[in-house]
PDB file of N, CA and C in Angstrom:
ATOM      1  N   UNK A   1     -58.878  13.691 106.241  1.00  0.00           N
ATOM      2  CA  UNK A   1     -59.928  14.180 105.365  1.00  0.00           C
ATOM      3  C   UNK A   1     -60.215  13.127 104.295  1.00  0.00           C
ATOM      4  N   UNK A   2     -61.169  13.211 103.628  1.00  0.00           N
ATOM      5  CA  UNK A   2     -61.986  12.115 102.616  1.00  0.00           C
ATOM      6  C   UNK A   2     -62.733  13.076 102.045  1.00  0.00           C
ATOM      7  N   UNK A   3     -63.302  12.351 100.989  1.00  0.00           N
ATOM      8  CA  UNK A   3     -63.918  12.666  99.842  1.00  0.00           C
ATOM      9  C   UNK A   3     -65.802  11.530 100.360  1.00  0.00           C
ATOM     10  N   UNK A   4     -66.011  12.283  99.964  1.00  0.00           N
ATOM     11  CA  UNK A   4     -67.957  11.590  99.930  1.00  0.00           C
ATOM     12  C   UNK A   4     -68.446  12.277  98.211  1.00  0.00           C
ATOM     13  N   UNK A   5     -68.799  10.744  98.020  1.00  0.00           N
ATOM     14  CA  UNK A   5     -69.501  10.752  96.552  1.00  0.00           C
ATOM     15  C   UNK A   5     -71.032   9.983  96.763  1.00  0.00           C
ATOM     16  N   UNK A   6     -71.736  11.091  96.670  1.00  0.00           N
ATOM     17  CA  UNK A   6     -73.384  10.342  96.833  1.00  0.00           C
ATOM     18  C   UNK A   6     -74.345  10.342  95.792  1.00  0.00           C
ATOM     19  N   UNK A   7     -75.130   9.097  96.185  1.00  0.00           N
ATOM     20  CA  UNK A   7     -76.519   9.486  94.751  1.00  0.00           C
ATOM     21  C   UNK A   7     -78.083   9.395  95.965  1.00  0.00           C
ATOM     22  N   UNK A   8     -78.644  10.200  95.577  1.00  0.00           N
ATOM     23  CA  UNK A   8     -79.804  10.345  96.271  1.00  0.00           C
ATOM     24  C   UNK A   8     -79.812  10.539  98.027  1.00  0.00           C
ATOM     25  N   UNK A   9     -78.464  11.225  98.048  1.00  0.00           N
ATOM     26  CA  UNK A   9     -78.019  11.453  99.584  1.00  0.00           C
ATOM     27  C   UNK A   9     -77.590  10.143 100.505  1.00  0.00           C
ATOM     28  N   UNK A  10     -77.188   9.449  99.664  1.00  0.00           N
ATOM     29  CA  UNK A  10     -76.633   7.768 100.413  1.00  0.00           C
ATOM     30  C   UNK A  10     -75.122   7.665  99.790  1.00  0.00           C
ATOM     31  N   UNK A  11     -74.224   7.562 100.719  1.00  0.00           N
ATOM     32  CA  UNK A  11     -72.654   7.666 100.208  1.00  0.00           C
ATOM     33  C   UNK A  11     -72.328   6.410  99.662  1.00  0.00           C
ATOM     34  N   UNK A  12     -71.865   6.485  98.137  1.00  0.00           N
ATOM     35  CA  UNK A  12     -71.844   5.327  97.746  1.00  0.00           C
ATOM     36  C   UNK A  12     -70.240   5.193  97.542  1.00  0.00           C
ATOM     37  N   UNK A  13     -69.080   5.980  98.103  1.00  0.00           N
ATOM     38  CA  UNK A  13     -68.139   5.701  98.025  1.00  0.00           C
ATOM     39  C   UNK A  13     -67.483   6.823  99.119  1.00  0.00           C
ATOM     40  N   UNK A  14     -66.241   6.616  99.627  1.00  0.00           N
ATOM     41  CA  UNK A  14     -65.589   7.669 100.633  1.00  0.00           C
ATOM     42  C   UNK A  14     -63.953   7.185 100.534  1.00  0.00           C
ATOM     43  N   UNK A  15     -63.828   7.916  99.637  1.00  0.00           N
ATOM     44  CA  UNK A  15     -62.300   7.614  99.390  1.00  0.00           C
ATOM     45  C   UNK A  15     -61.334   8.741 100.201  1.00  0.00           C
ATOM     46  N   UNK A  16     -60.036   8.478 100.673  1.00  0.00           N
ATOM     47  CA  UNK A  16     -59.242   9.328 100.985  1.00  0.00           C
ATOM     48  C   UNK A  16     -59.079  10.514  99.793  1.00  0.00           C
ATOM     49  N   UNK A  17     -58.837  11.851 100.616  1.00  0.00           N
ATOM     50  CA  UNK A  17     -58.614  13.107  99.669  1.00  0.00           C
ATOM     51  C   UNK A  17     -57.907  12.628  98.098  1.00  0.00           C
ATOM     52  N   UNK A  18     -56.816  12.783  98.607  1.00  0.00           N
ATOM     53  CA  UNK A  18     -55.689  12.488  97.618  1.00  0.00           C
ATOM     54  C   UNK A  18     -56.539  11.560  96.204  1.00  0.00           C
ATOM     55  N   UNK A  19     -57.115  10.660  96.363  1.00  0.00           N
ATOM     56  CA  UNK A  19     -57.752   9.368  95.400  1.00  0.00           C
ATOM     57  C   UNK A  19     -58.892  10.028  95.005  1.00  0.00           C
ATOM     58  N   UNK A  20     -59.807  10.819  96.071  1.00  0.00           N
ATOM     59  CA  UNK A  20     -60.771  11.288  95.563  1.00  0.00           C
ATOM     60  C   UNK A  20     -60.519  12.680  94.366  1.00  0.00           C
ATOM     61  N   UNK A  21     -59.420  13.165  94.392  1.00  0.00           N
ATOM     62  CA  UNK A  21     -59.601  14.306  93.804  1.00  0.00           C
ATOM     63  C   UNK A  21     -58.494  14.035  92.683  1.00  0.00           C
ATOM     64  N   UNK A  22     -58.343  12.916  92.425  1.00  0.00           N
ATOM     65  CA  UNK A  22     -57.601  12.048  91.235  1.00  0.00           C
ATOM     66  C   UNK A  22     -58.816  11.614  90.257  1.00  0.00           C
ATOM     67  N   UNK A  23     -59.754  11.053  90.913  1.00  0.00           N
ATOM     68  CA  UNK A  23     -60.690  10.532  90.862  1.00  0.00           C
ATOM     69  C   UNK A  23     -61.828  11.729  90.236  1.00  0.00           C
ATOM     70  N   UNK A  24     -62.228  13.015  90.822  1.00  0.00           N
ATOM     71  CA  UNK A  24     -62.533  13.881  90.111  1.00  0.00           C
ATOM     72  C   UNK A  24     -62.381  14.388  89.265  1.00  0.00           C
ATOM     73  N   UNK A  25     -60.523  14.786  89.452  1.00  0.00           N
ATOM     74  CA  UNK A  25     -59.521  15.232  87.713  1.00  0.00           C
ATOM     75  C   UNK A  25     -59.599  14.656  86.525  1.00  0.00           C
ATOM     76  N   UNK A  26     -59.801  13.151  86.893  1.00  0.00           N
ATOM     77  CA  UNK A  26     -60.103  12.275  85.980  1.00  0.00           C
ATOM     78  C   UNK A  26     -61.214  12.455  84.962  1.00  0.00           C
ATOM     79  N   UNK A  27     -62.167  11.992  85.819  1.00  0.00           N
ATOM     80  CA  UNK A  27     -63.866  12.554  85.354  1.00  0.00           C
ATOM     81  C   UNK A  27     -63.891  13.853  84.618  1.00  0.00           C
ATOM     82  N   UNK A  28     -63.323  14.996  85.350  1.00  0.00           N
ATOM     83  CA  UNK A  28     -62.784  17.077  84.103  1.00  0.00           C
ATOM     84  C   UNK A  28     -62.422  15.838  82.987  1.00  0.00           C
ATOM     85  N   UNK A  29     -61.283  15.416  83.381  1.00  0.00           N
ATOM     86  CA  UNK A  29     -60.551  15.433  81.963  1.00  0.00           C
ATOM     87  C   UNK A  29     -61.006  14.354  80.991  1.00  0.00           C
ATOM     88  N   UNK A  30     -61.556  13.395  81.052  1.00  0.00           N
ATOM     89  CA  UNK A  30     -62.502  12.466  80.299  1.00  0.00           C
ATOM     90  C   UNK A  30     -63.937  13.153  79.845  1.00  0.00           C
ATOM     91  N   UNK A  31     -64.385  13.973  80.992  1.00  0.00           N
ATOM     92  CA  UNK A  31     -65.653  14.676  79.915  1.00  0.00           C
ATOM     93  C   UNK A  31     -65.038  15.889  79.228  1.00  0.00           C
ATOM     94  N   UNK A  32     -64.339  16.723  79.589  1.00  0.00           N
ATOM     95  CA  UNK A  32     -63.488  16.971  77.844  1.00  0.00           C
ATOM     96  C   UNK A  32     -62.921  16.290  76.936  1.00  0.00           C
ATOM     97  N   UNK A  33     -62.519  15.654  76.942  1.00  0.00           N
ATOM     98  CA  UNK A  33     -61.900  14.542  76.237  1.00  0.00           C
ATOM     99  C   UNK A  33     -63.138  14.400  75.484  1.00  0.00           C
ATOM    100  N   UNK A  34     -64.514  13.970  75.655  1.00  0.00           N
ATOM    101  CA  UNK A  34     -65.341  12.978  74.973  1.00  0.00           C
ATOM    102  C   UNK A  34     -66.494  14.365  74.588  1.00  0.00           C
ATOM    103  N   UNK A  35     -66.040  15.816  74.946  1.00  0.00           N
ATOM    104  CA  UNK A  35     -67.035  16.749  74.544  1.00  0.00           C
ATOM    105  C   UNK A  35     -68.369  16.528  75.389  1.00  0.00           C
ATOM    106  N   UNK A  36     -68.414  15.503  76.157  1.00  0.00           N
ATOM    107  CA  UNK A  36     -69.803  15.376  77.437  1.00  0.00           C
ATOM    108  C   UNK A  36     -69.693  15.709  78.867  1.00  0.00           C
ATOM    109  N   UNK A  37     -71.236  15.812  79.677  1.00  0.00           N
ATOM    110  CA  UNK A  37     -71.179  16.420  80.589  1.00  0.00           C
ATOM    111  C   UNK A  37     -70.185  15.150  81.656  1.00  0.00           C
ATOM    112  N   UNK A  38     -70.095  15.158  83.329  1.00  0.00           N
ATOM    113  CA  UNK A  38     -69.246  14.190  83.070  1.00  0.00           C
ATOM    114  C   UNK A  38     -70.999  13.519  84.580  1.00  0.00           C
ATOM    115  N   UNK A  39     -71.607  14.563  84.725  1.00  0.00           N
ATOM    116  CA  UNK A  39     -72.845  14.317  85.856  1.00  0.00           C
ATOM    117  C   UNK A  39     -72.148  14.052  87.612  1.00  0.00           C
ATOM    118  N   UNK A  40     -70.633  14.509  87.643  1.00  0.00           N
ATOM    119  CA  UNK A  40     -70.741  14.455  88.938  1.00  0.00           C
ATOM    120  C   UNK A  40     -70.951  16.094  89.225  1.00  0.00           C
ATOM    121  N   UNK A  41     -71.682  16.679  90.161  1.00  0.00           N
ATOM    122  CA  UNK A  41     -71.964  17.677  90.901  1.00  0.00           C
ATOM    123  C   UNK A  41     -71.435  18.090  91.747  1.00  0.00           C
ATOM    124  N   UNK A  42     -70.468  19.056  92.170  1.00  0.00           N
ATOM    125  CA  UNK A  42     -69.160  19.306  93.276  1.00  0.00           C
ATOM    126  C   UNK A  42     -70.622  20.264  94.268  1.00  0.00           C
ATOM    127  N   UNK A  43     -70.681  19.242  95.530  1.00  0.00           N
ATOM    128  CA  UNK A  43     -71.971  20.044  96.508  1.00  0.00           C
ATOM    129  C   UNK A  43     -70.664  21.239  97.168  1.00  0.00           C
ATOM    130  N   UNK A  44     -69.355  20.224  97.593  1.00  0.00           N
ATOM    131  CA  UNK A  44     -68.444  21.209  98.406  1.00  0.00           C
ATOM    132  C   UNK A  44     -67.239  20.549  97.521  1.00  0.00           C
ATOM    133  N   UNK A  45     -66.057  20.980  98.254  1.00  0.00           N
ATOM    134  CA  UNK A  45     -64.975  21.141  97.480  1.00  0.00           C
ATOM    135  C   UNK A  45     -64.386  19.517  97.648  1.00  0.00           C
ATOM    136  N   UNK A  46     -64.760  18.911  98.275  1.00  0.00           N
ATOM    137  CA  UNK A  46     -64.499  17.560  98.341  1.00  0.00           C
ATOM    138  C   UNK A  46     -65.787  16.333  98.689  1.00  0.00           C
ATOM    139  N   UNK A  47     -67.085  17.021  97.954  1.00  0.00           N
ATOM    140  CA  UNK A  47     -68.226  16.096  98.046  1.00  0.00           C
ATOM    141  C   UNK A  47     -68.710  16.188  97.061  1.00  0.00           C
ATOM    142  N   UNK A  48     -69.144  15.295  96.559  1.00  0.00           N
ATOM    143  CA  UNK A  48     -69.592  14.970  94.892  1.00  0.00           C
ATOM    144  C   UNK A  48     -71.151  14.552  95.168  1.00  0.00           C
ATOM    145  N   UNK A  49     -72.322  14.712  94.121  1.00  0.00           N
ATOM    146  CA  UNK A  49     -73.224  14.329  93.957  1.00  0.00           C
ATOM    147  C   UNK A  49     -73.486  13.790  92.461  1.00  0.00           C
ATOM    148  N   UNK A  50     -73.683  12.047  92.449  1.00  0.00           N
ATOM    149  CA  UNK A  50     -73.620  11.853  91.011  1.00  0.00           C
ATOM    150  C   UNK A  50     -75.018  12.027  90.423  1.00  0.00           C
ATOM    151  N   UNK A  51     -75.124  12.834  89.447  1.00  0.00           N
ATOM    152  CA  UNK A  51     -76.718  13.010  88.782  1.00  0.00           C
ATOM    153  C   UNK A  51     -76.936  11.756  87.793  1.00  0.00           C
ATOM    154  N   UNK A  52     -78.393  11.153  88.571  1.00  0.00           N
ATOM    155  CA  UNK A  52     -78.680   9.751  88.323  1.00  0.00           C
ATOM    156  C   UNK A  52     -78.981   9.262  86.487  1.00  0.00           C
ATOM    157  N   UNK A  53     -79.115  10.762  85.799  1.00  0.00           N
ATOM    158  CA  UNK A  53     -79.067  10.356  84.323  1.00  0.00           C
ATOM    159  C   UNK A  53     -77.900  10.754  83.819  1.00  0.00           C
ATOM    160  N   UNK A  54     -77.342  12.302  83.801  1.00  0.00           N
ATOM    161  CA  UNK A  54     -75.957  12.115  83.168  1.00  0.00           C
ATOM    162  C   UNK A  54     -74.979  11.579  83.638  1.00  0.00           C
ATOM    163  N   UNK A  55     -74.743  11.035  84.715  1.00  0.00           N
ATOM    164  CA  UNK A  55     -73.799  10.436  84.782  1.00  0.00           C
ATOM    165  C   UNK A  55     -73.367   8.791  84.066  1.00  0.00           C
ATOM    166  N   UNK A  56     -74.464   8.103  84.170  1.00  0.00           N
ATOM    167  CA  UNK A  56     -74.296   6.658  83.459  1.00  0.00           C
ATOM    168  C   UNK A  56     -73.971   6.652  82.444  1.00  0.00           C
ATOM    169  N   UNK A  57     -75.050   8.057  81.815  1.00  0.00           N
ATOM    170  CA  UNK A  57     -74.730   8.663  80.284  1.00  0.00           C
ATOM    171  C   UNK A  57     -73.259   8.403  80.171  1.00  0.00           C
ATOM    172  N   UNK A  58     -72.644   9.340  80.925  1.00  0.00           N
ATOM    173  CA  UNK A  58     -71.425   9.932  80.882  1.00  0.00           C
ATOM    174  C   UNK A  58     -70.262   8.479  80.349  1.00  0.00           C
ATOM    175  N   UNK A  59     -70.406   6.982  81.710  1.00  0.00           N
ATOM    176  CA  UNK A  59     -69.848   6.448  81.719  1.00  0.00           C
ATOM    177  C   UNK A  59     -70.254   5.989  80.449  1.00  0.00           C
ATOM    178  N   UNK A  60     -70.950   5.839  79.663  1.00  0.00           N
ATOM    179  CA  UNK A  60     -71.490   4.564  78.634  1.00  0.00           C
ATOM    180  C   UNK A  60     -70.767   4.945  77.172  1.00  0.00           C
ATOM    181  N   UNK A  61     -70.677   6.383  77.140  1.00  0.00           N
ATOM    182  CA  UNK A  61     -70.124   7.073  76.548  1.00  0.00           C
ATOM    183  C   UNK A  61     -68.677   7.119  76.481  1.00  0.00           C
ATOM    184  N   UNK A  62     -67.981   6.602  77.594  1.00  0.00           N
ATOM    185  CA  UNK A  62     -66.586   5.837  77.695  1.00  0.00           C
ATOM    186  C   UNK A  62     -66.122   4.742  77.031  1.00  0.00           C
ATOM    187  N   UNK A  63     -67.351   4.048  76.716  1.00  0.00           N
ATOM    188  CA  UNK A  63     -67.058   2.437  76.720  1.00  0.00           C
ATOM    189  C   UNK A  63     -68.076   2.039  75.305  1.00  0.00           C
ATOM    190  N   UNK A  64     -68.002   3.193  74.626  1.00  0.00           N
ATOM    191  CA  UNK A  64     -68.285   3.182  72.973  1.00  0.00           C
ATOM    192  C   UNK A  64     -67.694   1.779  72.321  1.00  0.00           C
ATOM    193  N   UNK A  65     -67.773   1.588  71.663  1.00  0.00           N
ATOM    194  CA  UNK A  65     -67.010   0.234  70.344  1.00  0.00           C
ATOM    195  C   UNK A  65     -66.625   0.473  70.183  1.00  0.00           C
ATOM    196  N   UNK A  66     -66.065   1.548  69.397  1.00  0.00           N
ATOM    197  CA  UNK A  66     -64.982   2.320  68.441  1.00  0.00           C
ATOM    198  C   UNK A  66     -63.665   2.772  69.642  1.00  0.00           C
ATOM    199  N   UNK A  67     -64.226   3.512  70.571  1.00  0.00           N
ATOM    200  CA  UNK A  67     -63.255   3.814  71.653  1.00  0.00           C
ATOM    201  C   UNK A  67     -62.707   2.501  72.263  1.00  0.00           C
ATOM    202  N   UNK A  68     -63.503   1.788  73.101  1.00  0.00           N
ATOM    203  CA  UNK A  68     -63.139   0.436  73.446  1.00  0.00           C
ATOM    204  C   UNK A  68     -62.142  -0.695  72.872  1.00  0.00           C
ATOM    205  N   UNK A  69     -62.336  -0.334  71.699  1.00  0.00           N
ATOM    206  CA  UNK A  69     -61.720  -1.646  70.207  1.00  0.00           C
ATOM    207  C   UNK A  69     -59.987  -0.714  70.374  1.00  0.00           C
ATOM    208  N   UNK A  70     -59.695   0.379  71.143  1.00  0.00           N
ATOM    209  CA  UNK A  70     -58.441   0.131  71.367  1.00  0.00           C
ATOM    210  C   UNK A  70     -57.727  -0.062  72.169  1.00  0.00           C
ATOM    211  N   UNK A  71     -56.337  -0.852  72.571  1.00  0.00           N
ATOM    212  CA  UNK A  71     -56.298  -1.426  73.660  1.00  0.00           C
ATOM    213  C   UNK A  71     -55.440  -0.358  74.492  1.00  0.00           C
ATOM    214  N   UNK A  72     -55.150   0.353  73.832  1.00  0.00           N
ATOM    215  CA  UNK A  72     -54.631   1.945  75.183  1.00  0.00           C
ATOM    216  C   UNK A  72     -55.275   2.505  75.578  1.00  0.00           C
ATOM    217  N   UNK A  73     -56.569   2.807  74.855  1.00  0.00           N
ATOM    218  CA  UNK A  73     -57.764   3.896  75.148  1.00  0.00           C
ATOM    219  C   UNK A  73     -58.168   2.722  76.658  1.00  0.00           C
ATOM    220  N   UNK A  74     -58.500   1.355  76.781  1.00  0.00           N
ATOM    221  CA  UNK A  74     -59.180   0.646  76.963  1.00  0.00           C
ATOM    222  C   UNK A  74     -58.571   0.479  78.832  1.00  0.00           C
ATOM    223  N   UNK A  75     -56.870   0.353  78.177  1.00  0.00           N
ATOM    224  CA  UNK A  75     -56.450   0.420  79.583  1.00  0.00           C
ATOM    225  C   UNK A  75     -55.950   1.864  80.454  1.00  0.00           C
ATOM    226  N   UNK A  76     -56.218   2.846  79.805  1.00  0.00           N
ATOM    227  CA  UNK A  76     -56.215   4.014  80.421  1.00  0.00           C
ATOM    228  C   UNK A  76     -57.135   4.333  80.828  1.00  0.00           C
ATOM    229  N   UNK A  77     -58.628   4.142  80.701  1.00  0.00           N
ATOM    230  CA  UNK A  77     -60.100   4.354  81.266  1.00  0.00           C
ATOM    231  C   UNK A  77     -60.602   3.445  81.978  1.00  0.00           C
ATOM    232  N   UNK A  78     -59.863   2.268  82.413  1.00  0.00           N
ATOM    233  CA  UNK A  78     -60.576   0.600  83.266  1.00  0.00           C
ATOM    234  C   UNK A  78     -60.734   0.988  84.533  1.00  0.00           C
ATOM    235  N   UNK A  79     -59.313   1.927  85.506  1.00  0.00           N
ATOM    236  CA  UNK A  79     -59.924   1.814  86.898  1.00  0.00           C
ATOM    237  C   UNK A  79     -60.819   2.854  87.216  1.00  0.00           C
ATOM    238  N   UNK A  80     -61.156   4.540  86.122  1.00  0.00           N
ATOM    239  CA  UNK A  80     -62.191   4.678  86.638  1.00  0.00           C
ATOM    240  C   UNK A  80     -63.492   4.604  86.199  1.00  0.00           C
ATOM    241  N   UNK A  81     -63.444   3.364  84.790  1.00  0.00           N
ATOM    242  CA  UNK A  81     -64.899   2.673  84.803  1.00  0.00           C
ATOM    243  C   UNK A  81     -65.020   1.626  85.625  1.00  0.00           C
ATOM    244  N   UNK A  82     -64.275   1.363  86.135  1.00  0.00           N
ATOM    245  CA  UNK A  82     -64.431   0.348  87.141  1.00  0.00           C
ATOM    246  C   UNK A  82     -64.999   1.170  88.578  1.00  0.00           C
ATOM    247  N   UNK A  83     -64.537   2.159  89.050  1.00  0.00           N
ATOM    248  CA  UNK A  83     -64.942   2.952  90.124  1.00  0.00           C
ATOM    249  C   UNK A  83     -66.520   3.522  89.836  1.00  0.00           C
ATOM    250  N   UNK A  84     -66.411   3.990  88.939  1.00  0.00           N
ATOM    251  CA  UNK A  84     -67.710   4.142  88.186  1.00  0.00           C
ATOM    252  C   UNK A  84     -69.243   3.254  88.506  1.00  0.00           C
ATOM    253  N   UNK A  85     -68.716   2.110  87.978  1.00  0.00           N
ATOM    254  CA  UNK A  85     -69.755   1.366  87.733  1.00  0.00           C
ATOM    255  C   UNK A  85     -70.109   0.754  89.915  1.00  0.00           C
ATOM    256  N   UNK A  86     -68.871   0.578  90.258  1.00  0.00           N
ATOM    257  CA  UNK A  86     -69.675   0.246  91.425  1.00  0.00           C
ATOM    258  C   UNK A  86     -70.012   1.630  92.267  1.00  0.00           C
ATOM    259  N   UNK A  87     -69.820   2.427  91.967  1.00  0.00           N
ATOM    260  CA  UNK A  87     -70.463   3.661  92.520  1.00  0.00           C
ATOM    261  C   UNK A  87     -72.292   3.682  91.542  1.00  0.00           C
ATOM    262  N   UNK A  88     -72.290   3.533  90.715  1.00  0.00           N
ATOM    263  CA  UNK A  88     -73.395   3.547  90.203  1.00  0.00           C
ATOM    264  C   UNK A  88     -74.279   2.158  90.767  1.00  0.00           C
ATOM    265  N   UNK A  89     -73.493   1.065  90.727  1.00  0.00           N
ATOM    266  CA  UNK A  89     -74.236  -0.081  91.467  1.00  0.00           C
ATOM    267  C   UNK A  89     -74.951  -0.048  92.672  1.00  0.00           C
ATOM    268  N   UNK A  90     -73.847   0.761  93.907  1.00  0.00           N
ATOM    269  CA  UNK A  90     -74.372   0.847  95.095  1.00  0.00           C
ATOM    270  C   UNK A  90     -75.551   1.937  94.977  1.00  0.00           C
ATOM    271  N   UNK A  91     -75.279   2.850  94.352  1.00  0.00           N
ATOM    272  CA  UNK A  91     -76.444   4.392  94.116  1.00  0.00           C
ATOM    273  C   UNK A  91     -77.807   3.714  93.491  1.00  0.00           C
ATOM    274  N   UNK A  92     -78.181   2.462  92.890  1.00  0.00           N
ATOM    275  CA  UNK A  92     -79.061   2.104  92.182  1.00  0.00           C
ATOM    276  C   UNK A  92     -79.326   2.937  90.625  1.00  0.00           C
ATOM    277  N   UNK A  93     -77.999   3.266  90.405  1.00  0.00           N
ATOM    278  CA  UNK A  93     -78.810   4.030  89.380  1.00  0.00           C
ATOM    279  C   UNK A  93     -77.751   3.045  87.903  1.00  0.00           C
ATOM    280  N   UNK A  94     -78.404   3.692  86.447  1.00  0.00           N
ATOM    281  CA  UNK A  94     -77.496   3.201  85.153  1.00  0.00           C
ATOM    282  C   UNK A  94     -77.351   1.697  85.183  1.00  0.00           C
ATOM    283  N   UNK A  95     -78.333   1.054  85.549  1.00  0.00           N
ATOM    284  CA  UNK A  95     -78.175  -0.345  85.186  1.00  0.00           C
ATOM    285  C   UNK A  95     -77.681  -0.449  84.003  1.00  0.00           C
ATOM    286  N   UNK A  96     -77.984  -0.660  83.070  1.00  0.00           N
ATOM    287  CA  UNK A  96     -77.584  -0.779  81.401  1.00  0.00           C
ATOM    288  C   UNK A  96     -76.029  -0.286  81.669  1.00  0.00           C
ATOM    289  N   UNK A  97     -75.789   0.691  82.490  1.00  0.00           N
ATOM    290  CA  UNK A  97     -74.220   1.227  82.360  1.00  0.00           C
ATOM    291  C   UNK A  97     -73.640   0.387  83.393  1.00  0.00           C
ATOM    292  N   UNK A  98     -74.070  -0.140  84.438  1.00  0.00           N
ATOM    293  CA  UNK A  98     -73.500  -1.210  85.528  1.00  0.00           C
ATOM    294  C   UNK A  98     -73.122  -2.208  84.465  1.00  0.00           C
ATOM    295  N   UNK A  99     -74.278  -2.703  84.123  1.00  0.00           N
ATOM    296  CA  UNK A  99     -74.159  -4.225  83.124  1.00  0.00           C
ATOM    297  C   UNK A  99     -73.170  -3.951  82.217  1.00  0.00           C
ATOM    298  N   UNK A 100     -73.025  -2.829  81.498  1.00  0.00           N
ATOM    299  CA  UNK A 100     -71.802  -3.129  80.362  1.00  0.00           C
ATOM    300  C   UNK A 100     -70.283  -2.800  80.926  1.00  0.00           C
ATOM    301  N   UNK A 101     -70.305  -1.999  82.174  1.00  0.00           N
ATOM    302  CA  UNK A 101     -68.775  -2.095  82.642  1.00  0.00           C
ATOM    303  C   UNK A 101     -68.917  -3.751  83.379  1.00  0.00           C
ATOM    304  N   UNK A 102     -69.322  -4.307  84.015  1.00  0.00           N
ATOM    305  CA  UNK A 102     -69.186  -5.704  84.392  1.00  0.00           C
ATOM    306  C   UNK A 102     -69.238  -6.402  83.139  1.00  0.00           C
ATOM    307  N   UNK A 103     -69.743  -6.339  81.911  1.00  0.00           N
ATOM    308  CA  UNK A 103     -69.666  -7.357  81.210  1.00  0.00           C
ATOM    309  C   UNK A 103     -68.295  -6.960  80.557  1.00  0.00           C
ATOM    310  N   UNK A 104     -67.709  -5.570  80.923  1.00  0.00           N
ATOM    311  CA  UNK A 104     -66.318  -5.419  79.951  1.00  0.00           C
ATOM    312  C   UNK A 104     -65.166  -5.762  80.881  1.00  0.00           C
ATOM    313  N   UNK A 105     -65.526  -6.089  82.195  1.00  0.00           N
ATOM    314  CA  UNK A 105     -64.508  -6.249  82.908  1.00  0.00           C
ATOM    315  C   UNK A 105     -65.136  -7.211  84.196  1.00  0.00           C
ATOM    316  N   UNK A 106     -65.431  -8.201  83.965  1.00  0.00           N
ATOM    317  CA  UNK A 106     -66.211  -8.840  84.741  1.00  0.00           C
ATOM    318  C   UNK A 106     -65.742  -9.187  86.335  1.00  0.00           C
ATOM    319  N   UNK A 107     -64.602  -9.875  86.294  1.00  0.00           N
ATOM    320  CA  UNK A 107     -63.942 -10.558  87.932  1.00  0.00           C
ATOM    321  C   UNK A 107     -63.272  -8.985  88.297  1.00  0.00           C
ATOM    322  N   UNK A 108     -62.638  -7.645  87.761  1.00  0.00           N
ATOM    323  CA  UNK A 108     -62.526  -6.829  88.348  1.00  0.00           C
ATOM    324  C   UNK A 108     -63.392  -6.242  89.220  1.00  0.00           C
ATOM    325  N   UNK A 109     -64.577  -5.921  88.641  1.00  0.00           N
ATOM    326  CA  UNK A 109     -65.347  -5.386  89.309  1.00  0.00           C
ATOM    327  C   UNK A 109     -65.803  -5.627  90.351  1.00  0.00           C
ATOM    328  N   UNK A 110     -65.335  -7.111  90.875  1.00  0.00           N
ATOM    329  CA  UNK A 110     -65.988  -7.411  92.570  1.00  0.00           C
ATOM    330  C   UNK A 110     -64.758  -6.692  93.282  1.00  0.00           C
ATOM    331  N   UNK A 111     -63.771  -6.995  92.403  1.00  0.00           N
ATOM    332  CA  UNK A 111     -62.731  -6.633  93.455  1.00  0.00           C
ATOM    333  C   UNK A 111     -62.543  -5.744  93.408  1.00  0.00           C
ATOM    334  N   UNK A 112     -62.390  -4.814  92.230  1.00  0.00           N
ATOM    335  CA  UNK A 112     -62.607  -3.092  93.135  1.00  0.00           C
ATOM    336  C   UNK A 112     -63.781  -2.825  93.811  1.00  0.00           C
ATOM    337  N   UNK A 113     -64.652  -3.395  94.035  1.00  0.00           N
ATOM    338  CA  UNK A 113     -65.896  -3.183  94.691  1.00  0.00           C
ATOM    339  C   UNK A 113     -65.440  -3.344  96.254  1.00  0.00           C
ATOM    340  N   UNK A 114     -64.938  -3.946  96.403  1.00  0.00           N
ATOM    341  CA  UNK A 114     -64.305  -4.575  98.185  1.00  0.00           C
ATOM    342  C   UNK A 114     -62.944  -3.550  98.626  1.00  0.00           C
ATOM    343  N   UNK A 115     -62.801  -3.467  97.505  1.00  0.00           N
ATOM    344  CA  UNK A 115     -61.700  -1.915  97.842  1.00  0.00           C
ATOM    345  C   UNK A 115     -62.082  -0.359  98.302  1.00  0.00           C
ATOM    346  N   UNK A 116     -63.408  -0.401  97.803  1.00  0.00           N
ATOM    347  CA  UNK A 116     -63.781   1.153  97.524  1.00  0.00           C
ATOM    348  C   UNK A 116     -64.897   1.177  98.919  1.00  0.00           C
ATOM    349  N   UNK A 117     -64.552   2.536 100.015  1.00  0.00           N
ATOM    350  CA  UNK A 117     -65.119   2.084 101.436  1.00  0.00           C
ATOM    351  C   UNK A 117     -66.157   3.579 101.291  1.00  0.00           C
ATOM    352  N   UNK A 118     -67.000   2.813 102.199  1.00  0.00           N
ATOM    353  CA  UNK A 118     -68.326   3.864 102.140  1.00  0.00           C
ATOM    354  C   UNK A 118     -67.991   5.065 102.767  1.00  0.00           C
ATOM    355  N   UNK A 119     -67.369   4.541 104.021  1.00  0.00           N
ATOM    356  CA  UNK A 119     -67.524   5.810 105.075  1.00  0.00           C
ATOM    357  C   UNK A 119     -66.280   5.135 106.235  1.00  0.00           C
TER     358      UNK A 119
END
């Protein structure tokens, strides 16, 4: 079993169960954490739909100054703004939110990008 995370009905990521629903818990517990929505959409119990405005929202809202400027906050939120942003890359959506997780983490982001499988 796997997990499917799509934007505009094109799978922009297909992670094994287990990662995917780490990967979801994450997202609950960071948009409480930050009092925001977090824009992924549960279609079924292991398929996600990311909504193409709150979600970038969501991430950009991670990666504040004030939040960012500390270095625990910074390394406890990297691999899933890093998952993030190339899920938003492949979906076409949150440029402005692509560009600032690559500019906060630049040579990661190819390489979790080559990690994370469509299908």
């Amino acid at each position: 079993m796997s997990f499917v995370f799509d934007v505009h009905d094109e799978t922009v990521w297909s992670p094994s169960s287990r990662v995917g629903r780490l990967y979801v818990d994450t997202a609950e517990t960071l948009s409480r954490f930050g009092a925001v929505p977090s824009g992924l959409v549960a279609i079924a119990s292991d398929m996600y739909e990311l909504d193409p405005i709150t979600f970038p929202s969501f991430v950009r809202t991670l990666l504040d100054e004030q939040s960012i400027a500390h270095p625990i906050y910074t390394v406890l939120i990297e691999g899933f703004v890093l998952t993030s942003g190339v899920m938003m890359e492949r979906g076409g959506i949150g440029d402005d939110a692509v560009a600032t997780v690559i500019a906060r983490f630049p040579t990661r982001s190819t390489e979790i990008g080559r990690a994370m499988p469509r299908l």
